[in-house]
C-alpha atoms as a PDB file:
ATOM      1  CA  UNK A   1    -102.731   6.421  11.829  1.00  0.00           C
ATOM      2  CA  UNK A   2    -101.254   2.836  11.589  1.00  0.00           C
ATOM      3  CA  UNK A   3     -99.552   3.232  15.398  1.00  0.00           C
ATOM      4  CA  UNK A   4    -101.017   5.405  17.875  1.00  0.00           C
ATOM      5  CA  UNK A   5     -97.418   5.399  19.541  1.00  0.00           C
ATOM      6  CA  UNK A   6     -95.982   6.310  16.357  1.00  0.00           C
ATOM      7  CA  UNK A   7     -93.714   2.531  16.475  1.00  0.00           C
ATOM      8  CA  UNK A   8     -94.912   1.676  12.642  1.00  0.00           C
ATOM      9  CA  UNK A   9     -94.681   4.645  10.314  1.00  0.00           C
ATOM     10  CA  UNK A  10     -96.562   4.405   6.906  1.00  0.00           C
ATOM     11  CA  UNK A  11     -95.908   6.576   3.913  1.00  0.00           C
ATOM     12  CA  UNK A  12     -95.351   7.096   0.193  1.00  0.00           C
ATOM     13  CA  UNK A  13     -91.892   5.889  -0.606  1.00  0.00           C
ATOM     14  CA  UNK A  14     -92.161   7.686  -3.853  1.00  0.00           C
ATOM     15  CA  UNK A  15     -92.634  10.937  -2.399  1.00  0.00           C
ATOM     16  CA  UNK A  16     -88.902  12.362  -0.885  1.00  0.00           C
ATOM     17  CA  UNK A  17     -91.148  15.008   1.114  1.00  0.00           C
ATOM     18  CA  UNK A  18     -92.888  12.092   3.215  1.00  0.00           C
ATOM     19  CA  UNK A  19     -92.499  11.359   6.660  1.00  0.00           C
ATOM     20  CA  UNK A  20     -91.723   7.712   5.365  1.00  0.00           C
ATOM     21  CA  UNK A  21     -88.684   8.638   2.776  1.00  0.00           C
ATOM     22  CA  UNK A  22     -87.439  11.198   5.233  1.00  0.00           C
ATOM     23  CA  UNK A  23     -86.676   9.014   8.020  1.00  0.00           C
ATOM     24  CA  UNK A  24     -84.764   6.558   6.443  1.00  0.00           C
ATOM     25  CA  UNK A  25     -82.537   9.399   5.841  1.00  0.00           C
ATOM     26  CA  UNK A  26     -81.414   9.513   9.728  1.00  0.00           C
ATOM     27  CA  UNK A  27     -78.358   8.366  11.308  1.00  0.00           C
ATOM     28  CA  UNK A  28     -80.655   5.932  13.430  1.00  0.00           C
ATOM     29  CA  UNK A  29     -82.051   4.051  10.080  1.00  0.00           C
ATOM     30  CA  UNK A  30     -80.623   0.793   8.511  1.00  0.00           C
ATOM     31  CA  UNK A  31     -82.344  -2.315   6.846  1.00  0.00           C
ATOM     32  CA  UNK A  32     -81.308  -5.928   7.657  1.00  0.00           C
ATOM     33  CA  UNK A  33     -78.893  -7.249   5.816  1.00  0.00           C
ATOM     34  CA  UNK A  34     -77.883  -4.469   3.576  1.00  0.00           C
ATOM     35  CA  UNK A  35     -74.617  -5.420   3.789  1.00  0.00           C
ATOM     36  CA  UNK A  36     -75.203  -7.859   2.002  1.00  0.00           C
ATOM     37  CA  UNK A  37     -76.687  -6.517  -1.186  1.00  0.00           C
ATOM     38  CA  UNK A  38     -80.158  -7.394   0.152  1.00  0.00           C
ATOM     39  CA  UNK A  39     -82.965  -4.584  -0.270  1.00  0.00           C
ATOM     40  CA  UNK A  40     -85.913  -5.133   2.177  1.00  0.00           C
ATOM     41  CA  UNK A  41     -88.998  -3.293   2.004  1.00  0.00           C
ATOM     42  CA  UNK A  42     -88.729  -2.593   5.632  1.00  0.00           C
ATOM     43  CA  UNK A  43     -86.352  -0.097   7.518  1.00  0.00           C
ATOM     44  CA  UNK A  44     -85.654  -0.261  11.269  1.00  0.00           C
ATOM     45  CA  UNK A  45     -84.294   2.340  13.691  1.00  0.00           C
ATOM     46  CA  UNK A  46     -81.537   1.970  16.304  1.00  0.00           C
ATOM     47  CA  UNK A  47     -82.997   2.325  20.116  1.00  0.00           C
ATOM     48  CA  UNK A  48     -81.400   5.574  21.448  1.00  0.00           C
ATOM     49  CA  UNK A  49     -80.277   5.206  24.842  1.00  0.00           C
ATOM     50  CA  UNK A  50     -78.039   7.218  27.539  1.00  0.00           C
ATOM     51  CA  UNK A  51     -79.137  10.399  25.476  1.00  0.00           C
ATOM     52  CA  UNK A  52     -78.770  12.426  28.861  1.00  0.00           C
ATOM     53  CA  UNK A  53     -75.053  10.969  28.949  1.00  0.00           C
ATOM     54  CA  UNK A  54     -74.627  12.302  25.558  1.00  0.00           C
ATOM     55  CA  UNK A  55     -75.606  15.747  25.811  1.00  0.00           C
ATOM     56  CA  UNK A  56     -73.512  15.591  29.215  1.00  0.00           C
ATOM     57  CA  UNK A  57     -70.239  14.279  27.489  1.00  0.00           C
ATOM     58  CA  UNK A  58     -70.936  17.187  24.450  1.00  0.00           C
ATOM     59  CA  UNK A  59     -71.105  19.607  27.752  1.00  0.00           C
ATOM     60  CA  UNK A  60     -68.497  18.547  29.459  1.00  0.00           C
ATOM     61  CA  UNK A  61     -65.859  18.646  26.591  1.00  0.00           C
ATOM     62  CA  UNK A  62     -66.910  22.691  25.700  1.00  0.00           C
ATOM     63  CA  UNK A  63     -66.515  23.667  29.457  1.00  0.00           C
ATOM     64  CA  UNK A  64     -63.597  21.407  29.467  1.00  0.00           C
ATOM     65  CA  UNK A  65     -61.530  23.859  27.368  1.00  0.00           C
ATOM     66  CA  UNK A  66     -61.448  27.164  30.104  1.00  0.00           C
END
């Protein structure tokens, strides 16, 4: 293991059934400055917070319908 608190992932890139290639495949990935036609080695992953206020709102909206 690289990270004991699973922060750093390492993989095979080259292999599309790695945990590497298949979590730059999530909503949460992006690299920095892709925008801009720039292809870093590196992929980062947005911090997910209020996830309790999420699955609330998704609740609220199907009991919301009655």
């Amino acid at each position: 293991d690289a990270c004991p608190t699973n922060a750093i992932i390492v993989g095979d890139w080259n292999n599309e059934t790695s945990i590497v290639r298949k979590s730059t495949k999530e909503n949460r990935a992006y690299q920095a400055l892709e925008e801009v036609g720039i292809k870093p080695n590196m992929w980062y992953k947005v911090k997910v917070r209020n996830e309790e206020n999420k699955e609330l709102a998704a609740l609220q909206h199907t009991t919301s319908h009655h």
